[in-house]
C-alpha atoms as a PDB file:
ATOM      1  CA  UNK A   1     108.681 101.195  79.496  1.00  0.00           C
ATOM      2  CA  UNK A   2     108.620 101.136  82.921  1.00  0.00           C
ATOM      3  CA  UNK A   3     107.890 104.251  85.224  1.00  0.00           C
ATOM      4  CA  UNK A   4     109.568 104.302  88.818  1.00  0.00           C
ATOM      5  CA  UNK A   5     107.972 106.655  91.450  1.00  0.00           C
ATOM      6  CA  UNK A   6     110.260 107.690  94.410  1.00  0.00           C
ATOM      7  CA  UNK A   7     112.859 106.932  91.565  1.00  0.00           C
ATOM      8  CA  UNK A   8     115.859 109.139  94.120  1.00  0.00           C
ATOM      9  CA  UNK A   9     115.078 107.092  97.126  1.00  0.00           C
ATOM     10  CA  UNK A  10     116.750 103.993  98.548  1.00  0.00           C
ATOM     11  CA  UNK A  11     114.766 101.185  96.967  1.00  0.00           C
ATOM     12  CA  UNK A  12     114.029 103.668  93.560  1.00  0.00           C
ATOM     13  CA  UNK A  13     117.668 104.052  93.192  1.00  0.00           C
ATOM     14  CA  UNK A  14     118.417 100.432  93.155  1.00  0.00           C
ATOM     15  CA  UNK A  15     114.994  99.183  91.444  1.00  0.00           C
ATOM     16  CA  UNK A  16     116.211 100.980  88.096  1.00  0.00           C
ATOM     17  CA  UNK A  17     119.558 100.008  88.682  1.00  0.00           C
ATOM     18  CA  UNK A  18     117.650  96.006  88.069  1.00  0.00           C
ATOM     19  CA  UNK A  19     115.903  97.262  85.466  1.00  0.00           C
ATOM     20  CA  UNK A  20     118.879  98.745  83.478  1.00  0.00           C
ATOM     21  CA  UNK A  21     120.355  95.567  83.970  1.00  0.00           C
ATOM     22  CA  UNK A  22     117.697  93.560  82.318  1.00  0.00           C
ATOM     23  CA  UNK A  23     117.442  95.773  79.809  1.00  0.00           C
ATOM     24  CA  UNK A  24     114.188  97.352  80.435  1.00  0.00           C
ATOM     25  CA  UNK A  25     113.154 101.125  79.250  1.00  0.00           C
ATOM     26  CA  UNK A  26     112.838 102.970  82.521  1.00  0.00           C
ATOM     27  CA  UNK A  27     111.601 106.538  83.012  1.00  0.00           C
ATOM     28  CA  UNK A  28     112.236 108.120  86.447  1.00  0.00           C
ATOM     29  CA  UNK A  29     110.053 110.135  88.976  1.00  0.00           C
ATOM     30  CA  UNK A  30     110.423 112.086  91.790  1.00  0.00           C
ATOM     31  CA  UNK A  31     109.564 115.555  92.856  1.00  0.00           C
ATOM     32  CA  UNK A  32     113.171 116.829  92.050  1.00  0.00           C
ATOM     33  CA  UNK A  33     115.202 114.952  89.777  1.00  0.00           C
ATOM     34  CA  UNK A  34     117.222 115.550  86.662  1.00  0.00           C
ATOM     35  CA  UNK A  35     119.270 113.612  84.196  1.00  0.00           C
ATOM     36  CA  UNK A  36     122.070 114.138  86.375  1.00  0.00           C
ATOM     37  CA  UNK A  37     120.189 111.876  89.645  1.00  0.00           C
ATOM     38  CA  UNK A  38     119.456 108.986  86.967  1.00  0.00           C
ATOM     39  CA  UNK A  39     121.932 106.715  85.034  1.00  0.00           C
ATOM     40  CA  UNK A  40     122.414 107.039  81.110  1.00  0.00           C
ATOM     41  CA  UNK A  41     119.767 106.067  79.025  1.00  0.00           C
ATOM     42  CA  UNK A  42     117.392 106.282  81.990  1.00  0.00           C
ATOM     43  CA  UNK A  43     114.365 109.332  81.214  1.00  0.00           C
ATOM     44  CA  UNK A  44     114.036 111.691  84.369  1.00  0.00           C
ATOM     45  CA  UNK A  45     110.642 113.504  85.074  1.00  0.00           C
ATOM     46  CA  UNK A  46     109.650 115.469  87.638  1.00  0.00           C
ATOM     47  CA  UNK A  47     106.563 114.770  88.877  1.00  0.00           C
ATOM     48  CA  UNK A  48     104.228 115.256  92.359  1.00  0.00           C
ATOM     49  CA  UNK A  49     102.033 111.972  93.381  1.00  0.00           C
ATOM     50  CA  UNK A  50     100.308 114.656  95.024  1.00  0.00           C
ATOM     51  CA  UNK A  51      99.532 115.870  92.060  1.00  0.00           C
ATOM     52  CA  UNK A  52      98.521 113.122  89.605  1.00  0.00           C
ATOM     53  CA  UNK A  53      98.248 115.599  86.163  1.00  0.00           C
ATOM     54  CA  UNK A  54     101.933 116.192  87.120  1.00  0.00           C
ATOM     55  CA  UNK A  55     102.542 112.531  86.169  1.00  0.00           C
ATOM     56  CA  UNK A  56     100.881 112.380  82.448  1.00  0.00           C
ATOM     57  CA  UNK A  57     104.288 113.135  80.305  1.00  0.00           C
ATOM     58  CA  UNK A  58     106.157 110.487  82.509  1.00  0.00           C
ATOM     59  CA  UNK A  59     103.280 107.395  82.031  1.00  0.00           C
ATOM     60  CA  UNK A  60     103.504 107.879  78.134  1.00  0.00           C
ATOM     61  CA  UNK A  61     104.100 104.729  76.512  1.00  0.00           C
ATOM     62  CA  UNK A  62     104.311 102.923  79.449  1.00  0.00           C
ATOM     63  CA  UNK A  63     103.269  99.274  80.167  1.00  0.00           C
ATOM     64  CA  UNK A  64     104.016  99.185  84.212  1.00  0.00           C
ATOM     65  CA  UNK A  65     104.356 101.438  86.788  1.00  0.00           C
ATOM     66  CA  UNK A  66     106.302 100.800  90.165  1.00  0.00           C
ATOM     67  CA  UNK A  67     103.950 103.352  93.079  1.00  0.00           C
ATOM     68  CA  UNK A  68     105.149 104.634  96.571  1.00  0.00           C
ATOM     69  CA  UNK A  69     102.643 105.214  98.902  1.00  0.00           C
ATOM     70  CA  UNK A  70     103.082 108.828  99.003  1.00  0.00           C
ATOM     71  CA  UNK A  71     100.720 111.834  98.577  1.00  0.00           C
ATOM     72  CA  UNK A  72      96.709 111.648  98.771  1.00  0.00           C
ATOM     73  CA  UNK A  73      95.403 110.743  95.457  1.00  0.00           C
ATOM     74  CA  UNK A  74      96.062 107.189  94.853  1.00  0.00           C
ATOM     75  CA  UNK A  75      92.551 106.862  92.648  1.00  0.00           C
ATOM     76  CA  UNK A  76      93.683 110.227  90.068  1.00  0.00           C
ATOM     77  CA  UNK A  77      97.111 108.626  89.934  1.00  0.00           C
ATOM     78  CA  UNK A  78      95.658 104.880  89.300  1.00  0.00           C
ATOM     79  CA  UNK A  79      93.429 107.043  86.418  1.00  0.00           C
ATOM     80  CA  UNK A  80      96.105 108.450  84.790  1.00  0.00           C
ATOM     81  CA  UNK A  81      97.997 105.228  84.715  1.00  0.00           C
ATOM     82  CA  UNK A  82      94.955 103.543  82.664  1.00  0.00           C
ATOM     83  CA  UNK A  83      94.621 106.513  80.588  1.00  0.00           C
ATOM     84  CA  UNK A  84      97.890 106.006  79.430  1.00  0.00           C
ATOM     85  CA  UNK A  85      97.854 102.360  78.323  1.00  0.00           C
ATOM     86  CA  UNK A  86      99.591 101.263  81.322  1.00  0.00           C
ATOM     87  CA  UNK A  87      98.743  97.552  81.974  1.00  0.00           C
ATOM     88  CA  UNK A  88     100.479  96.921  85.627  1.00  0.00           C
ATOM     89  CA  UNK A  89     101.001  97.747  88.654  1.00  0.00           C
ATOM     90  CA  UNK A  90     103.230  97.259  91.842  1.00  0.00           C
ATOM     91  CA  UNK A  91     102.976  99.091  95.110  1.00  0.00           C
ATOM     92  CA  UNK A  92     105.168  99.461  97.807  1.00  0.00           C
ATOM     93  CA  UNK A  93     102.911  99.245 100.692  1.00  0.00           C
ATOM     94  CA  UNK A  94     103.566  98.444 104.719  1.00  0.00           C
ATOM     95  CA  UNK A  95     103.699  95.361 106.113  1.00  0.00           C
ATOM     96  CA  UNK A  96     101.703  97.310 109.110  1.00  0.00           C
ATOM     97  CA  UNK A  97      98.349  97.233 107.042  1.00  0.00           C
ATOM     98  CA  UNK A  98      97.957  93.831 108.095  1.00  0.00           C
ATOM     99  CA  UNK A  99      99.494  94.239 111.236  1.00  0.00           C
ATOM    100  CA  UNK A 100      98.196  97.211 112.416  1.00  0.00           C
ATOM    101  CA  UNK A 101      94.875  98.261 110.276  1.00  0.00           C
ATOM    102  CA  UNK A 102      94.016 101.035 112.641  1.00  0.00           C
ATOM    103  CA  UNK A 103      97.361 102.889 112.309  1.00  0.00           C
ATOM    104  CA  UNK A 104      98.644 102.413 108.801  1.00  0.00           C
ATOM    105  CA  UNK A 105      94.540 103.522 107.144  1.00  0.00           C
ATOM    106  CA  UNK A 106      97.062 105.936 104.551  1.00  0.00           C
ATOM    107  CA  UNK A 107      98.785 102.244 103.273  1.00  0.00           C
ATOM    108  CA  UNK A 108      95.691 100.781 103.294  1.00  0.00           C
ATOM    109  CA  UNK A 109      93.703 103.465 101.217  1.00  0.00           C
ATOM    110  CA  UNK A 110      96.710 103.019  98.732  1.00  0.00           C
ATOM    111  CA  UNK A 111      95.914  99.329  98.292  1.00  0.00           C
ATOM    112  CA  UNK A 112      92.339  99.393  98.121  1.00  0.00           C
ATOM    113  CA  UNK A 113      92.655 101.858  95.365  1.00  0.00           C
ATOM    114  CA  UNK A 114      95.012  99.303  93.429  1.00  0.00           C
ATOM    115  CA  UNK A 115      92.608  96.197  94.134  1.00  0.00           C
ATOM    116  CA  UNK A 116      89.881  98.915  92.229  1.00  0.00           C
ATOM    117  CA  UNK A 117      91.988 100.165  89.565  1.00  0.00           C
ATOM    118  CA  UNK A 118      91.289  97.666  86.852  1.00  0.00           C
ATOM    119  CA  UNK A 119      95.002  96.542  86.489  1.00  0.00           C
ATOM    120  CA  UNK A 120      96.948  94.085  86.869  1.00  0.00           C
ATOM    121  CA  UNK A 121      98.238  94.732  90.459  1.00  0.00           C
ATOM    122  CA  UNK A 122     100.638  93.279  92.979  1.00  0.00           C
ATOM    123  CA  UNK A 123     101.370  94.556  96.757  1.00  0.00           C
ATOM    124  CA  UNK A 124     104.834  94.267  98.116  1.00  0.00           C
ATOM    125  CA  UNK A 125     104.509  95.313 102.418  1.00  0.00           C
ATOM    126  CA  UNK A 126     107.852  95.581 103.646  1.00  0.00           C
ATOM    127  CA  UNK A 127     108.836  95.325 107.193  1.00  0.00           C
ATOM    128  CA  UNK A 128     111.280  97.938 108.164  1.00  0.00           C
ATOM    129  CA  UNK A 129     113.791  98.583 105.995  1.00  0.00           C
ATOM    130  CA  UNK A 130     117.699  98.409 106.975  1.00  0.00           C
ATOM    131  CA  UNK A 131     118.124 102.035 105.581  1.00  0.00           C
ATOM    132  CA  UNK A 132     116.650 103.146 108.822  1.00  0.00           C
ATOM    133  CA  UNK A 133     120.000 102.795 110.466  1.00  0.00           C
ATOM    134  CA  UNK A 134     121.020 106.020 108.432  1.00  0.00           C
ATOM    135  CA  UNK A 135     119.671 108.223 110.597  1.00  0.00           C
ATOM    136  CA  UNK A 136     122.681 107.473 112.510  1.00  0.00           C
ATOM    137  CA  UNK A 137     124.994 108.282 110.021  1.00  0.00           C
ATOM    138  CA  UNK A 138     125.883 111.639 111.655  1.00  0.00           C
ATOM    139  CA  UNK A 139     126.100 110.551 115.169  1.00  0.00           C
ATOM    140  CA  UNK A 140     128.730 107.557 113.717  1.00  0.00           C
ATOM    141  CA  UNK A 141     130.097 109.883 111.419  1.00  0.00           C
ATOM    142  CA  UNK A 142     130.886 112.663 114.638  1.00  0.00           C
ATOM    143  CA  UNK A 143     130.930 110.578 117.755  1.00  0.00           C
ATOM    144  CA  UNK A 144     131.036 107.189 117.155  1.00  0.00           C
ATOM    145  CA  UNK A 145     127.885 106.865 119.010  1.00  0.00           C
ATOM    146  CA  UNK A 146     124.134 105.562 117.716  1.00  0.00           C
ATOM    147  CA  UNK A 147     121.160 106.060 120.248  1.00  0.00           C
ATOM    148  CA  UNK A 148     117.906 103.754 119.750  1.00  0.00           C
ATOM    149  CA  UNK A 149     114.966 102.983 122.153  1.00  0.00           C
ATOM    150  CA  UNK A 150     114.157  99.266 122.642  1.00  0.00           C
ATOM    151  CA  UNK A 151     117.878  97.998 122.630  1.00  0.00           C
ATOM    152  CA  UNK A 152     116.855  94.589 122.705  1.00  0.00           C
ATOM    153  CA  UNK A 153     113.801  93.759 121.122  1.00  0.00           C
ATOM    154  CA  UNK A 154     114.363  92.089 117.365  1.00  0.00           C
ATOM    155  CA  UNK A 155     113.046  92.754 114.204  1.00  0.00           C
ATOM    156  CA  UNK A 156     113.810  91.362 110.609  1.00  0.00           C
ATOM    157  CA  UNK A 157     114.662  94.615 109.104  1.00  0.00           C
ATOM    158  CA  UNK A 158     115.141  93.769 105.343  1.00  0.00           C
ATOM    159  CA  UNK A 159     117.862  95.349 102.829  1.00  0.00           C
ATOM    160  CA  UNK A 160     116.418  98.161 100.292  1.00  0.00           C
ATOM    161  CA  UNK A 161     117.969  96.509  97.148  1.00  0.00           C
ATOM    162  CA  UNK A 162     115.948  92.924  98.250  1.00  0.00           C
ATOM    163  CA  UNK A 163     112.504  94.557  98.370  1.00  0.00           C
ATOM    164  CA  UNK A 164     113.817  96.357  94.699  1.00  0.00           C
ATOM    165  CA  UNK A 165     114.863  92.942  93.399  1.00  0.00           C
ATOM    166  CA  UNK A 166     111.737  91.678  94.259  1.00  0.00           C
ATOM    167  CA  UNK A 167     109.671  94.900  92.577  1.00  0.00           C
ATOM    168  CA  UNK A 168     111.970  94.205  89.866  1.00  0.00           C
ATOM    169  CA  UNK A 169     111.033  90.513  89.304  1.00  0.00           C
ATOM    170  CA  UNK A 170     107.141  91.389  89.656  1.00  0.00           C
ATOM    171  CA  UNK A 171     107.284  94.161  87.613  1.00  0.00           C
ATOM    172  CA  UNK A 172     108.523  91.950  84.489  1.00  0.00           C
ATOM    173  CA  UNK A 173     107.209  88.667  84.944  1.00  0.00           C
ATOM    174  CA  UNK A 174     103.363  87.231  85.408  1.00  0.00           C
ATOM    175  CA  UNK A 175     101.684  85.507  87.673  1.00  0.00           C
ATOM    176  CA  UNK A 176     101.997  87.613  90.240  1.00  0.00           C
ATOM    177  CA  UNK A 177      98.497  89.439  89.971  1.00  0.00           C
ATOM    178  CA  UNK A 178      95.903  90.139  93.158  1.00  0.00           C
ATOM    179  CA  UNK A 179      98.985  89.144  95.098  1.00  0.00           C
ATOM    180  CA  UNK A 180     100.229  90.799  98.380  1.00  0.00           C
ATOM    181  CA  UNK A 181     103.805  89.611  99.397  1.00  0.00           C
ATOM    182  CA  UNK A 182     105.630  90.704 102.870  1.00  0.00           C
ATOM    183  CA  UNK A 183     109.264  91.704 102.563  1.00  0.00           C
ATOM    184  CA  UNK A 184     111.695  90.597 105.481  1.00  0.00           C
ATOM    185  CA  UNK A 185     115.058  90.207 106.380  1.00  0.00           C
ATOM    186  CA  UNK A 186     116.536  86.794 107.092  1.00  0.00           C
ATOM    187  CA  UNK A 187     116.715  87.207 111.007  1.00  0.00           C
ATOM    188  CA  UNK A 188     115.465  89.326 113.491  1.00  0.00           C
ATOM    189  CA  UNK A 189     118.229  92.375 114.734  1.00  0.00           C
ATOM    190  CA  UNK A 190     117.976  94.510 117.936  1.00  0.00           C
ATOM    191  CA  UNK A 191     119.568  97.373 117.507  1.00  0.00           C
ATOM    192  CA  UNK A 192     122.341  97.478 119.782  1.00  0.00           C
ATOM    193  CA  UNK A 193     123.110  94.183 117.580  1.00  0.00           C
ATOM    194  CA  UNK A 194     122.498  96.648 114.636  1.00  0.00           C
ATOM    195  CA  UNK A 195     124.937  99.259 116.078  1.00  0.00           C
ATOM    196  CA  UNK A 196     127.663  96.350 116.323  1.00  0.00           C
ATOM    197  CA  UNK A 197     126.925  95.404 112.808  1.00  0.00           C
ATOM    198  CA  UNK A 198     128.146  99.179 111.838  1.00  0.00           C
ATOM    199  CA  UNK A 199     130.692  99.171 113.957  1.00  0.00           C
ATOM    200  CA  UNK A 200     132.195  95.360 112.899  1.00  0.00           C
ATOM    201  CA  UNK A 201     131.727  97.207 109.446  1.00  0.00           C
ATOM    202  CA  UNK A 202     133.501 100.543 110.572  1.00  0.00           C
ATOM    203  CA  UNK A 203     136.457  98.808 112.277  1.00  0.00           C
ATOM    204  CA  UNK A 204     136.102 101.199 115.060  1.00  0.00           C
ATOM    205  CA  UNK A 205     133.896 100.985 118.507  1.00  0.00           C
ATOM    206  CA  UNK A 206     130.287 102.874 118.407  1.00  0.00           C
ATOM    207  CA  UNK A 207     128.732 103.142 121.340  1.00  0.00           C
ATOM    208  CA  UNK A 208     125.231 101.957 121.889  1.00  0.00           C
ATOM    209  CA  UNK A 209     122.748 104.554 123.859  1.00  0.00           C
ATOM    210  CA  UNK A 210     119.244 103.240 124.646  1.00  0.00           C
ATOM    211  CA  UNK A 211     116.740 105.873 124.478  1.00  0.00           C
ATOM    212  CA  UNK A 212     113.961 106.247 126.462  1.00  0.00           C
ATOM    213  CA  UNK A 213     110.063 105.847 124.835  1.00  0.00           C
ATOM    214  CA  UNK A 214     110.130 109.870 125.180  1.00  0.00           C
ATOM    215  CA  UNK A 215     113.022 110.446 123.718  1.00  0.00           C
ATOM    216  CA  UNK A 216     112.553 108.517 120.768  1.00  0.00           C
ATOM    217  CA  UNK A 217     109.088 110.592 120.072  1.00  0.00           C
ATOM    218  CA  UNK A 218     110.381 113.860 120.617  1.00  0.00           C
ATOM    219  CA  UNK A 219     112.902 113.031 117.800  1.00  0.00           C
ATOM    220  CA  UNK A 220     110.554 111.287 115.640  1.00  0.00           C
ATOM    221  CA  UNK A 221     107.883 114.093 115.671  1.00  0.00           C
ATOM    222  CA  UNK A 222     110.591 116.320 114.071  1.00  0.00           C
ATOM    223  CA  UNK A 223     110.137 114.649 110.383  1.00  0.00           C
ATOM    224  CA  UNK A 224     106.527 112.453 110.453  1.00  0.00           C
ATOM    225  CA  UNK A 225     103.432 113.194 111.955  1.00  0.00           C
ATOM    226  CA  UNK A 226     103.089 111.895 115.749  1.00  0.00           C
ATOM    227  CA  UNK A 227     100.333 109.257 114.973  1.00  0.00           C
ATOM    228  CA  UNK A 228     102.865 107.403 112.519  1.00  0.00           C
ATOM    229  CA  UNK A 229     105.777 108.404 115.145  1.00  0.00           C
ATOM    230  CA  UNK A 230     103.210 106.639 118.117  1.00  0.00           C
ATOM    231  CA  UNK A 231     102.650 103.793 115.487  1.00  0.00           C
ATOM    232  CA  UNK A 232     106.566 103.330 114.284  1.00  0.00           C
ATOM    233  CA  UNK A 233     106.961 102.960 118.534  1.00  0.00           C
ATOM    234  CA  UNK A 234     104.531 100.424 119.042  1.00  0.00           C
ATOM    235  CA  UNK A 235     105.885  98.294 116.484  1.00  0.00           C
ATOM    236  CA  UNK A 236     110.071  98.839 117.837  1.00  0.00           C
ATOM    237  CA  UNK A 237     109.029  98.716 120.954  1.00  0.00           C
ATOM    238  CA  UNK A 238     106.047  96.020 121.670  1.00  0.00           C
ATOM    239  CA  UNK A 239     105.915  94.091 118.117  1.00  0.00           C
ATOM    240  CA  UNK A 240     103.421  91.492 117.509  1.00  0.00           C
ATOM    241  CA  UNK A 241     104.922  87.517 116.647  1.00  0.00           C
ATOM    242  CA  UNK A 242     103.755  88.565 112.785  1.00  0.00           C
ATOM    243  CA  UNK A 243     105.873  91.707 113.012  1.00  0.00           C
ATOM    244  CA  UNK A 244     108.488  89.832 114.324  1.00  0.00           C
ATOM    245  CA  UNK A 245     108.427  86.650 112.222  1.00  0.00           C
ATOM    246  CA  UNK A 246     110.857  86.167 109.411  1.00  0.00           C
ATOM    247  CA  UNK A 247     108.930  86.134 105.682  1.00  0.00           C
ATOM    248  CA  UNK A 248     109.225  83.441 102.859  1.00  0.00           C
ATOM    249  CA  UNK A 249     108.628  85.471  99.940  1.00  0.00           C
ATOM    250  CA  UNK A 250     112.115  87.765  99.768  1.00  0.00           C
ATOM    251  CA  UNK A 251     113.935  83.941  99.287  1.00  0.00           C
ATOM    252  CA  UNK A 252     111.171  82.502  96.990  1.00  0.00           C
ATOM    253  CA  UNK A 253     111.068  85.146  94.297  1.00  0.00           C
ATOM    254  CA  UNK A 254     114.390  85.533  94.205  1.00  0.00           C
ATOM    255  CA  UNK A 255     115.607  82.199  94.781  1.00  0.00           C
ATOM    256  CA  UNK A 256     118.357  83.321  97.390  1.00  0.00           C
ATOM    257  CA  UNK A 257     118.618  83.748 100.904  1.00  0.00           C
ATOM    258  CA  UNK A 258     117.648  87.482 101.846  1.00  0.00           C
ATOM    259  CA  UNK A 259     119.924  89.970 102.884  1.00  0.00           C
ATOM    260  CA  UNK A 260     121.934  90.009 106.034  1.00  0.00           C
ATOM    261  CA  UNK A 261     121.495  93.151 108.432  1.00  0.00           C
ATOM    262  CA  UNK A 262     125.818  93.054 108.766  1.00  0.00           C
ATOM    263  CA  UNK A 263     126.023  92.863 104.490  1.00  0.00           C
ATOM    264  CA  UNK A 264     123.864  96.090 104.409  1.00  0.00           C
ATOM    265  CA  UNK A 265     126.120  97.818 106.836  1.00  0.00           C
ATOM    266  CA  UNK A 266     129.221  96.693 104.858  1.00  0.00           C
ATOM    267  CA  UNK A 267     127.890  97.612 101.612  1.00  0.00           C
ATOM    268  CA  UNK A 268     126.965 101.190 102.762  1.00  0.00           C
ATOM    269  CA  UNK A 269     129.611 101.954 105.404  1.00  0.00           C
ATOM    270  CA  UNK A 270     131.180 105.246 103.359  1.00  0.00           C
ATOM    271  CA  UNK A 271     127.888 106.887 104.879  1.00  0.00           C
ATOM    272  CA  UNK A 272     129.202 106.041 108.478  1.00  0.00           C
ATOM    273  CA  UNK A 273     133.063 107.018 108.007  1.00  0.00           C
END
């Protein structure tokens, strides 16, 4: 068995859809979920990483455990996991903690309480994930118009269901302990080139509007706290060559190219119509 935390979000979603497929025993968490947010055959439990009692009935009989950074209590969660016989574990982390130590300390706390834990453990740190382009769903959806700051500076963004094929592959095979592996796309996007991508996709014009710094924050501060909103900035707007450097490991543990920016945007393009 193998439990999935953030099991509703993008990479969750498509992590147990690779684990159904190679015919592993899944169980699925999140905060709110029920059997009708998971496939057949899949076990839903609702469960708080804030709260790491909350997650007891879900780690029963399980070997590995898939973790989000999310909550405050990485340690009670890590203790429940090795109360319950579970053997591994692999964390979805940010490629900032080695980037940007002095911003991304939550990330960081996560990992450090893996490296303690006892198990088996593996890091993945994404880079920023192509999913971010659905916060301009609506805006494509009612106007035909995306709005970004930075309109030209690139970054590898890298596709949800690569960083869950990868999770997927750790997850079930060894030699992948004490590792830490960074998660990129296969070239570096600006997006205006990311807006064109949706719009290629779309088969209709979106136009591109550049935000200013200010603007960006002030709609940014609206769903994360500003010191991540000041730290998601730095890295859109002045990224360092590491940030902006195209990863290895996506292509080696999957043995295929990663995921094109423009092959996201195709494959999700109902959420733009």
């Amino acid at each position: 068995m193998i439990v999935v935390t953030g099991a509703t979000g993008n990479v969750g979603r498509a992590l147990i859809a690779e684990l159904i497929t190679a015919g592993e025993a899944v169980t699925a968490v999140a905060r709110r979920i029920g059997n009708e947010d998971v496939p057949p055959g899949v076990r839903a439990v609702a469960a708080d990483l804030g709260q790491p009692e909350s997650l007891a009935p879900a780690l029963e009989g399980a070997k590995a455990l898939f973790l989000l950074v999310a909550g405050d209590e990485p340690a009670g969660v890590l203790r429940q996991a090795v109360a319950a016989g579970v053997t591994k574990v692999v964390l979805l982390s940010s490629q900032g903690v080695g980037t940007r130590p002095e911003t991304y300390t939550h990330a960081a706390t996560f990992e450090a309480a893996v490296a303690r834990s006892g198990l088996t453990f593996t890091v993945l740190r994404s880079g920023g994930m192509a999913s971010n382009a659905f916060a301009w769903a609506e805006p494509v959806r009612r106007y035909r118009t995306a709005a970004a700051p930075f309109a030209d500076v690139a970054l590898p963004f890298v596709d949800p269901v690569d960083v869950a094929a990868v999770a997927a592959a750790v997850l079930r095979e060894d030699g992948h302990d004490g590792a830490t592996y960074t998660l990129t796309g296969p070239e570096g996007t600006t997006p205006r080139q990311r807006s064109t991508a949706i719009a290629e996709a779309l088969g209709e014009p979106v136009a591109f509007m550049e935000q200013s710094r200010q603007e960006a924050r002030a709609q940014m501060i609206r769903v994360m706290p500003p010191a991540v909103a000041e730290g998601t900035l730095a890295i859109l707007g002045e990224p360092t060559p590491e940030e902006q450097a195209v990863g290895p490991d996506v292509e080696r543990l999957l043995g295929r190219p990663a995921t094109p920016f423009a092959a996201w945007a195709a494959r999700n393009i109902a959420a733009f119509r």
